[in-house]
N, C-alpha and C. Protein backbone atom coordinates (compact mmCIF):
# COMPACT_ATOMS: atom_id res chain seq x y z
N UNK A 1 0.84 -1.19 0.00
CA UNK A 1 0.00 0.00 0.00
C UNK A 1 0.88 1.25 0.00
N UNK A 2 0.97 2.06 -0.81
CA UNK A 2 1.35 3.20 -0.89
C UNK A 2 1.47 4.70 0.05
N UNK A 3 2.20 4.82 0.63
CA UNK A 3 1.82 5.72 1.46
C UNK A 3 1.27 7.17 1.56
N UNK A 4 0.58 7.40 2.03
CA UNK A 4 -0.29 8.72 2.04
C UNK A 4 0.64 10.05 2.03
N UNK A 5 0.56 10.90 0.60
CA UNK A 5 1.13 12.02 1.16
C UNK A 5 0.82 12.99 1.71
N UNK A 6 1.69 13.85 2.95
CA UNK A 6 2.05 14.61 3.58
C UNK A 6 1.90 15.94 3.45
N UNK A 7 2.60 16.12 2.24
CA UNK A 7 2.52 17.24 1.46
C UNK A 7 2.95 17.48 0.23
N UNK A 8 3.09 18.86 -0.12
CA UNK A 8 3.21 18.77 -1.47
C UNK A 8 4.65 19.15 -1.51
N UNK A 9 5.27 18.60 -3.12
CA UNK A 9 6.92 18.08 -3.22
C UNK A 9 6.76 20.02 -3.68
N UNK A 10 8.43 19.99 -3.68
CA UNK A 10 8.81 21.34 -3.87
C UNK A 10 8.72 22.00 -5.38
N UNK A 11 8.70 20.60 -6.46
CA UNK A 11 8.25 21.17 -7.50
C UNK A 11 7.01 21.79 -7.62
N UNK A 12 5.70 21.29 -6.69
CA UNK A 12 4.23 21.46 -6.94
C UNK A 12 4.04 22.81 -6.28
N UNK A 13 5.17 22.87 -5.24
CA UNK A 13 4.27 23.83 -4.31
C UNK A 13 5.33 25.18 -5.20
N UNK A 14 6.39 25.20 -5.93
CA UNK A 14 6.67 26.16 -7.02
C UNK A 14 5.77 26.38 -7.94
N UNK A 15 4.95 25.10 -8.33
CA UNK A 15 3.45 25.73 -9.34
C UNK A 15 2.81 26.29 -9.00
N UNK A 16 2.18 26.12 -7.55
CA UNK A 16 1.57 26.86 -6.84
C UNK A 16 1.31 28.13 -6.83
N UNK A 17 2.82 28.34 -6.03
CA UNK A 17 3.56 29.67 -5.74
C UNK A 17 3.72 30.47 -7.26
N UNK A 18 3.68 29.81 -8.64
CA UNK A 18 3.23 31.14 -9.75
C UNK A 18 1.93 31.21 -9.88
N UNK A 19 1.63 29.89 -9.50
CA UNK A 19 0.00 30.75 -9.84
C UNK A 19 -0.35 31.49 -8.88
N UNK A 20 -0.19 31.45 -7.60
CA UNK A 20 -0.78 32.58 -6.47
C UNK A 20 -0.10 34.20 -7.57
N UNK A 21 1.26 33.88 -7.56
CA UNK A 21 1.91 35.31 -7.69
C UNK A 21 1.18 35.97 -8.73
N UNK A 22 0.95 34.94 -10.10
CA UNK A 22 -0.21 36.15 -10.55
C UNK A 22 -1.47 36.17 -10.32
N UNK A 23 -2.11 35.68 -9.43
CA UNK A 23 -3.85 36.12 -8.86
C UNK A 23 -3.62 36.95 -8.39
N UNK A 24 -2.16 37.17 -7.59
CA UNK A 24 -1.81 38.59 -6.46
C UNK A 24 -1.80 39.63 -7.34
N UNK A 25 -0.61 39.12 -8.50
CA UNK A 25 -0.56 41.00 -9.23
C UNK A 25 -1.68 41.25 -9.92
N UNK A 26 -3.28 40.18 -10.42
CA UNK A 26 -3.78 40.92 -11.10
C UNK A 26 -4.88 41.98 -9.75
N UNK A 27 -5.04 40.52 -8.74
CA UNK A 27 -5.42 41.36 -7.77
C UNK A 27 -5.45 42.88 -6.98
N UNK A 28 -4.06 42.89 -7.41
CA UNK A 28 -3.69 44.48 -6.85
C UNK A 28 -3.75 45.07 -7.73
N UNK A 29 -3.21 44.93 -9.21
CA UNK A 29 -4.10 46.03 -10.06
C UNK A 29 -5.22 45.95 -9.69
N UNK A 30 -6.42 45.33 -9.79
CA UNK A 30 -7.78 45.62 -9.66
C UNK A 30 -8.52 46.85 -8.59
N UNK A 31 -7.84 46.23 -7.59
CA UNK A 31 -7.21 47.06 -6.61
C UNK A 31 -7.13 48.31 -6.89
N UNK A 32 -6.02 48.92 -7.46
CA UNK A 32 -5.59 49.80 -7.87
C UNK A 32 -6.95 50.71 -8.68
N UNK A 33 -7.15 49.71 -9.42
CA UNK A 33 -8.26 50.27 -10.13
C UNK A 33 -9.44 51.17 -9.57
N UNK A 34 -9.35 50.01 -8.74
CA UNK A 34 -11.07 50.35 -7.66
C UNK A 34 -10.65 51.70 -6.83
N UNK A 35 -9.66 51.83 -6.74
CA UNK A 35 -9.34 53.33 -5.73
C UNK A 35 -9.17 54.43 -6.56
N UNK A 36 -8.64 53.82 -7.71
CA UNK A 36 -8.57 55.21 -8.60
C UNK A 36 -10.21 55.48 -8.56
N UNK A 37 -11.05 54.61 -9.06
CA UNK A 37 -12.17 55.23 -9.35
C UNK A 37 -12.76 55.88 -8.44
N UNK A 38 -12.47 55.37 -7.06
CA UNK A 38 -13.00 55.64 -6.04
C UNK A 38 -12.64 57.35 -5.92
N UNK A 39 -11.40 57.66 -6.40
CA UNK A 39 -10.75 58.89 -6.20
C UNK A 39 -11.40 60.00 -7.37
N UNK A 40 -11.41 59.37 -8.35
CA UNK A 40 -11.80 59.82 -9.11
C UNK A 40 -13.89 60.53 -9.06
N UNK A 41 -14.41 60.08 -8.25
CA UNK A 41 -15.65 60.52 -8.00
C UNK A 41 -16.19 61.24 -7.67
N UNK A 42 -15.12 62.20 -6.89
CA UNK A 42 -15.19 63.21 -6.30
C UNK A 42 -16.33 64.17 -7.08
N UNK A 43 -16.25 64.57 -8.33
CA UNK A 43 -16.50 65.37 -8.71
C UNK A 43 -17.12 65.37 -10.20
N UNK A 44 -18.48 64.93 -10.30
CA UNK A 44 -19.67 64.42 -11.37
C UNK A 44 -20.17 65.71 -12.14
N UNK A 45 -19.68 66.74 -11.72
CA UNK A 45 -20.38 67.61 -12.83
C UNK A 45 -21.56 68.14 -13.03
N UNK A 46 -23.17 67.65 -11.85
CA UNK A 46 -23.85 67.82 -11.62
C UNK A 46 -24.49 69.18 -11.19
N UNK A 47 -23.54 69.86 -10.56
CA UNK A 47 -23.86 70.94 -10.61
C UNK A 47 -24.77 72.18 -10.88
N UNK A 48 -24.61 72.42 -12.24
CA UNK A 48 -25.17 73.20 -12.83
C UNK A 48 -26.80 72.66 -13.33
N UNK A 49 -27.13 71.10 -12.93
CA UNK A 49 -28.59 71.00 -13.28
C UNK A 49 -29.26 70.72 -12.36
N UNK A 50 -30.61 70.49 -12.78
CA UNK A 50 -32.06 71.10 -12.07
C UNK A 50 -31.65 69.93 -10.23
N UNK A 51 -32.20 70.56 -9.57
CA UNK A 51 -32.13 69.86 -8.25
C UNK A 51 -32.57 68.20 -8.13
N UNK A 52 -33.68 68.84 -8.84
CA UNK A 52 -34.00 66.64 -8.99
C UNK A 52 -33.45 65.61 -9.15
N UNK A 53 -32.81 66.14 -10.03
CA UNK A 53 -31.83 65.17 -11.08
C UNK A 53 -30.98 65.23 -10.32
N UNK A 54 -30.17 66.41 -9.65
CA UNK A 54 -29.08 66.08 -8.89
C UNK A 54 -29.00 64.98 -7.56
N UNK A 55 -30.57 64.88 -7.12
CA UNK A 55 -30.59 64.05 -5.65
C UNK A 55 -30.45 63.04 -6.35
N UNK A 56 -31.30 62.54 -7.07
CA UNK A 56 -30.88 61.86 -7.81
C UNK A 56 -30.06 61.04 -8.29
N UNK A 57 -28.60 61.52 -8.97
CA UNK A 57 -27.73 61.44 -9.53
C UNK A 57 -26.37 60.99 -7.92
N UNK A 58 -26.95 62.09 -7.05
CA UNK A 58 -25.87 61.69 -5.21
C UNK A 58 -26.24 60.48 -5.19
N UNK A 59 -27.43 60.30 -4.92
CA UNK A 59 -28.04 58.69 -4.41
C UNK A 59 -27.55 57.69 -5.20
N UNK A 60 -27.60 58.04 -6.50
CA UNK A 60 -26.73 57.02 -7.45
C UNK A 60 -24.88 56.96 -6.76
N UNK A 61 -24.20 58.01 -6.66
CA UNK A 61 -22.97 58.01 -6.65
C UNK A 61 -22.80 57.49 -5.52
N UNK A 62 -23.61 57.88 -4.25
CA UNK A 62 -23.14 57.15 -3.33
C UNK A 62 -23.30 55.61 -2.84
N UNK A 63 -24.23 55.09 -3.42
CA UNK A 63 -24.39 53.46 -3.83
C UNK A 63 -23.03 53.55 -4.48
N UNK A 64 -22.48 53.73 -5.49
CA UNK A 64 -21.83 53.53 -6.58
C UNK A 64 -20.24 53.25 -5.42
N UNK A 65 -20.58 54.66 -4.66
CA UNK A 65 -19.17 54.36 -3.72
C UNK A 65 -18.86 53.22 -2.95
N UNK A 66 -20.21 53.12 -2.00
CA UNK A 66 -20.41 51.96 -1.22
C UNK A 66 -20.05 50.81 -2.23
N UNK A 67 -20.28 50.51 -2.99
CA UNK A 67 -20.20 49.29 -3.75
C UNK A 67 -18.88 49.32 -4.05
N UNK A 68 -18.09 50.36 -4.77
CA UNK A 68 -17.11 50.10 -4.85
C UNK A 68 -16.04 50.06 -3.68
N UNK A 69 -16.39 50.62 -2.55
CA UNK A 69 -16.02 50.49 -1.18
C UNK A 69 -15.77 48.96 -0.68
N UNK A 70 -17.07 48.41 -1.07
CA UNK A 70 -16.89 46.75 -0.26
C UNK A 70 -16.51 46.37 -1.23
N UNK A 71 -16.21 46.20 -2.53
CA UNK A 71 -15.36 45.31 -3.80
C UNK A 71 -13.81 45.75 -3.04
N UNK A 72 -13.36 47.05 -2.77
CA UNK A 72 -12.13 46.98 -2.33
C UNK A 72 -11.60 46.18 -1.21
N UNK A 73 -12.66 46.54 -0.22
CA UNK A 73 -12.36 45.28 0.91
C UNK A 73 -12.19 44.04 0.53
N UNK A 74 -12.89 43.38 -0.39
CA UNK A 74 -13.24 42.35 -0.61
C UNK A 74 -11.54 42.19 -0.94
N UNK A 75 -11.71 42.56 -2.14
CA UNK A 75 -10.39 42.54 -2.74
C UNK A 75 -8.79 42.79 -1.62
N UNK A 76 -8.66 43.27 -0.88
CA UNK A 76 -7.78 43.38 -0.26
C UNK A 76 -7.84 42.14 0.55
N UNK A 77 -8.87 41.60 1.16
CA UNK A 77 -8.90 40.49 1.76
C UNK A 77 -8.32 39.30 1.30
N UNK A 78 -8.44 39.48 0.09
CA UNK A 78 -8.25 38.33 -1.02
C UNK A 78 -6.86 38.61 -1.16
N UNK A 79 -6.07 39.34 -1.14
CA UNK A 79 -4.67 39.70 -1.52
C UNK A 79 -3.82 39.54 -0.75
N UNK A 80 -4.89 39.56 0.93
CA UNK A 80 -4.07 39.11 2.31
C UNK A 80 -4.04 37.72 2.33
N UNK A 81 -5.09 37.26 2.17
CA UNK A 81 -5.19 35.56 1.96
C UNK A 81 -4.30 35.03 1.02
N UNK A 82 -3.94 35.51 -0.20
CA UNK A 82 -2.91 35.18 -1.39
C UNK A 82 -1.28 34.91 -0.33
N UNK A 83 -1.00 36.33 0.13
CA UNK A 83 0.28 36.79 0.58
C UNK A 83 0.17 35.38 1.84
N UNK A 84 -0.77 35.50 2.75
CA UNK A 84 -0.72 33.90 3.41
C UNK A 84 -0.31 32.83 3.15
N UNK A 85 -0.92 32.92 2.19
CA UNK A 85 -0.94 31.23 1.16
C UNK A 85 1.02 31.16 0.73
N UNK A 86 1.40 32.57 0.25
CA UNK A 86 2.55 32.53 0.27
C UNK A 86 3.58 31.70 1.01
N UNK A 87 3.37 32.65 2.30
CA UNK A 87 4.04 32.31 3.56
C UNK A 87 3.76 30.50 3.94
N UNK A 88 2.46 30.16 3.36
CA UNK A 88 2.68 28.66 4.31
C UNK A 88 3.39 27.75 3.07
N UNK A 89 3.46 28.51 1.74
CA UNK A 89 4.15 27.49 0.20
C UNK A 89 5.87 27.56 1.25
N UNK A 90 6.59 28.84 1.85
CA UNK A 90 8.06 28.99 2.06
C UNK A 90 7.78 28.23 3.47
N UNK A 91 6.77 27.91 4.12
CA UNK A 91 7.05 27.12 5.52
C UNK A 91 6.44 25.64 5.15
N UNK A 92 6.41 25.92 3.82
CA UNK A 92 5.79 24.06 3.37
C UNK A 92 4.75 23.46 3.84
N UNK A 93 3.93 24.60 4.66
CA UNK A 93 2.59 23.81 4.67
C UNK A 93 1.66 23.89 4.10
N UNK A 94 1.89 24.99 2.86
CA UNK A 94 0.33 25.27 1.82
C UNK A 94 0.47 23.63 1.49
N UNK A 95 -1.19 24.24 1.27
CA UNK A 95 -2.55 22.70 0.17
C UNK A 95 -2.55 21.61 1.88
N UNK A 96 -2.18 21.68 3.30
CA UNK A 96 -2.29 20.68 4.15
C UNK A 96 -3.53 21.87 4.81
N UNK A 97 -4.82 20.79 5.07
CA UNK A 97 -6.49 21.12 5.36
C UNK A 97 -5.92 21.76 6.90
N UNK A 98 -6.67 22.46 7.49
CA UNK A 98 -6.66 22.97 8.49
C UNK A 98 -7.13 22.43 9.81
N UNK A 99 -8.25 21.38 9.06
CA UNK A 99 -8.88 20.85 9.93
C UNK A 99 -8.77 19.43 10.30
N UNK A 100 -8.53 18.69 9.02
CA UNK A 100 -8.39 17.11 8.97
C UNK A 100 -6.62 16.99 8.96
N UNK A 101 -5.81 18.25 9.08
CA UNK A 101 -3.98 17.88 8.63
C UNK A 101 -4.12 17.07 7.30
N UNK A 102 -5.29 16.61 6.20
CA UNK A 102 -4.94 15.97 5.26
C UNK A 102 -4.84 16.90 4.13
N UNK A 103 -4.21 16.46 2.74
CA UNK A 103 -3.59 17.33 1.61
C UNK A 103 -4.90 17.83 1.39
N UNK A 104 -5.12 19.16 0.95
CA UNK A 104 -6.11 19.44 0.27
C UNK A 104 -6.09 19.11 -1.45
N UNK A 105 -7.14 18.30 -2.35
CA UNK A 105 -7.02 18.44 -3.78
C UNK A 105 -6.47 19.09 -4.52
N UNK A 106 -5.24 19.30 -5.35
CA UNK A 106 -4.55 19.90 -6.14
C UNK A 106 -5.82 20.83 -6.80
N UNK A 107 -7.00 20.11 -7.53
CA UNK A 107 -7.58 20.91 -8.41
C UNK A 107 -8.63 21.87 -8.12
N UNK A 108 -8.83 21.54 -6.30
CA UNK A 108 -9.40 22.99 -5.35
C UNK A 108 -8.48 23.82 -5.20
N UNK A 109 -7.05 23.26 -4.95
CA UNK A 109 -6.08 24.74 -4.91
C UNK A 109 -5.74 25.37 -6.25
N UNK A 110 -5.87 24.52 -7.16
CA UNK A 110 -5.85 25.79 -8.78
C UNK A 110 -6.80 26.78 -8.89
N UNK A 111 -8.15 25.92 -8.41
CA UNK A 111 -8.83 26.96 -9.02
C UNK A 111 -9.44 27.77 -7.05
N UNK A 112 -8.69 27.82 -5.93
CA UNK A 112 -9.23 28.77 -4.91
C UNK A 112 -8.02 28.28 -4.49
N UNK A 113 -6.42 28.99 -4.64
CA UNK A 113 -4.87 29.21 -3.66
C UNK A 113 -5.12 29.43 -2.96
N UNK A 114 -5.78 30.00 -2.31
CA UNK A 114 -5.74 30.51 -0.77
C UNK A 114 -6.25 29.44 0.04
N UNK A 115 -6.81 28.43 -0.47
CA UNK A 115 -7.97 27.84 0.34
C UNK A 115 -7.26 27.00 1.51
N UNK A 116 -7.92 26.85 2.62
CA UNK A 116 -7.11 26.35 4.23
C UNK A 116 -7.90 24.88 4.21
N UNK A 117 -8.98 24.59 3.68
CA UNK A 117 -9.85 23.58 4.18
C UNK A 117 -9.89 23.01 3.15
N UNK A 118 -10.30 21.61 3.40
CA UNK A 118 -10.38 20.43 1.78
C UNK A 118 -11.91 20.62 2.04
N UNK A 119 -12.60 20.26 0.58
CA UNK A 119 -13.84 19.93 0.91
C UNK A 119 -14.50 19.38 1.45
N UNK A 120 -13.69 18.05 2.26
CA UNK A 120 -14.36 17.14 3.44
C UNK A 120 -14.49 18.13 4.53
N UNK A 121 -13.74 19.07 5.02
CA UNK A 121 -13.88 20.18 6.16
C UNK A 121 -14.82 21.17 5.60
N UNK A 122 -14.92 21.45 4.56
CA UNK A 122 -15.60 22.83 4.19
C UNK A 122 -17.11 22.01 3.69
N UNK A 123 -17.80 20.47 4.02
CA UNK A 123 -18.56 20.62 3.84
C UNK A 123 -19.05 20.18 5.09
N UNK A 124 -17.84 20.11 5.86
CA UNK A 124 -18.56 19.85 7.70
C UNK A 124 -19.19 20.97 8.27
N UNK A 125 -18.70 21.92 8.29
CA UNK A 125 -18.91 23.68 8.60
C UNK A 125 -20.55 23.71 8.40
């Protein structure tokens, strides 16, 4: 019988470690993005028309902020979780479940790097 692995060999957890690195950089552009716009809002031009339209037009922008407000959080969260995932690929414990110590599925960590739990834990929760 073959023995159960442990973890992942140093070639895998180098695949890993590029694919996190670019979810991170597109992440932080996005990032980037979302604050420019955010910065950029300041100032709609509204002004000069009829009052209606202008309450209007606030109520729109400020949804617009809020929304883009929690996409940034979101997003930063996601970029802290990446930079994590980092740290446990150089201490060799990324893709090991959090909960069971067993490997998590290679093809849950392609498509969610950050992830701490295998699906046997994440469907105990």
């Amino acid at each position: 019988m073959a023995e159960e692995k442990i973890r992942y060999s140093d070639k895998e957890l180098a695949e890993f470690k590029a694919i996190i690195e670019e979810k991170k950089a597109k992440a932080e552009n996005d990032l980037a993005l979302l604050k420019e716009t955010f910065a950029n809002d300041r100032d709609n031009g509204t002004d000069d028309t009829s009052p209606t339209f202008k309450a209007f037009e606030e109520g729109s922008d400020v949804m617009s902020k809020e929304a883009n407000s929690q996409l940034a959080v979101r997003q930063e969260k996601f970029i802290r979780d990446l930079k994590n995932a980092l740290i446990r690929i150089e201490n060799k414990t990324y893709g090991i479940c959090r909960v069971t110590g067993k490997l998590i599925d290679k093809e849950r960590l392609k498509l969610v790097p950050h992830a701490t739990l295998s699906i046997e834990a994440k469907n105990r929760q």
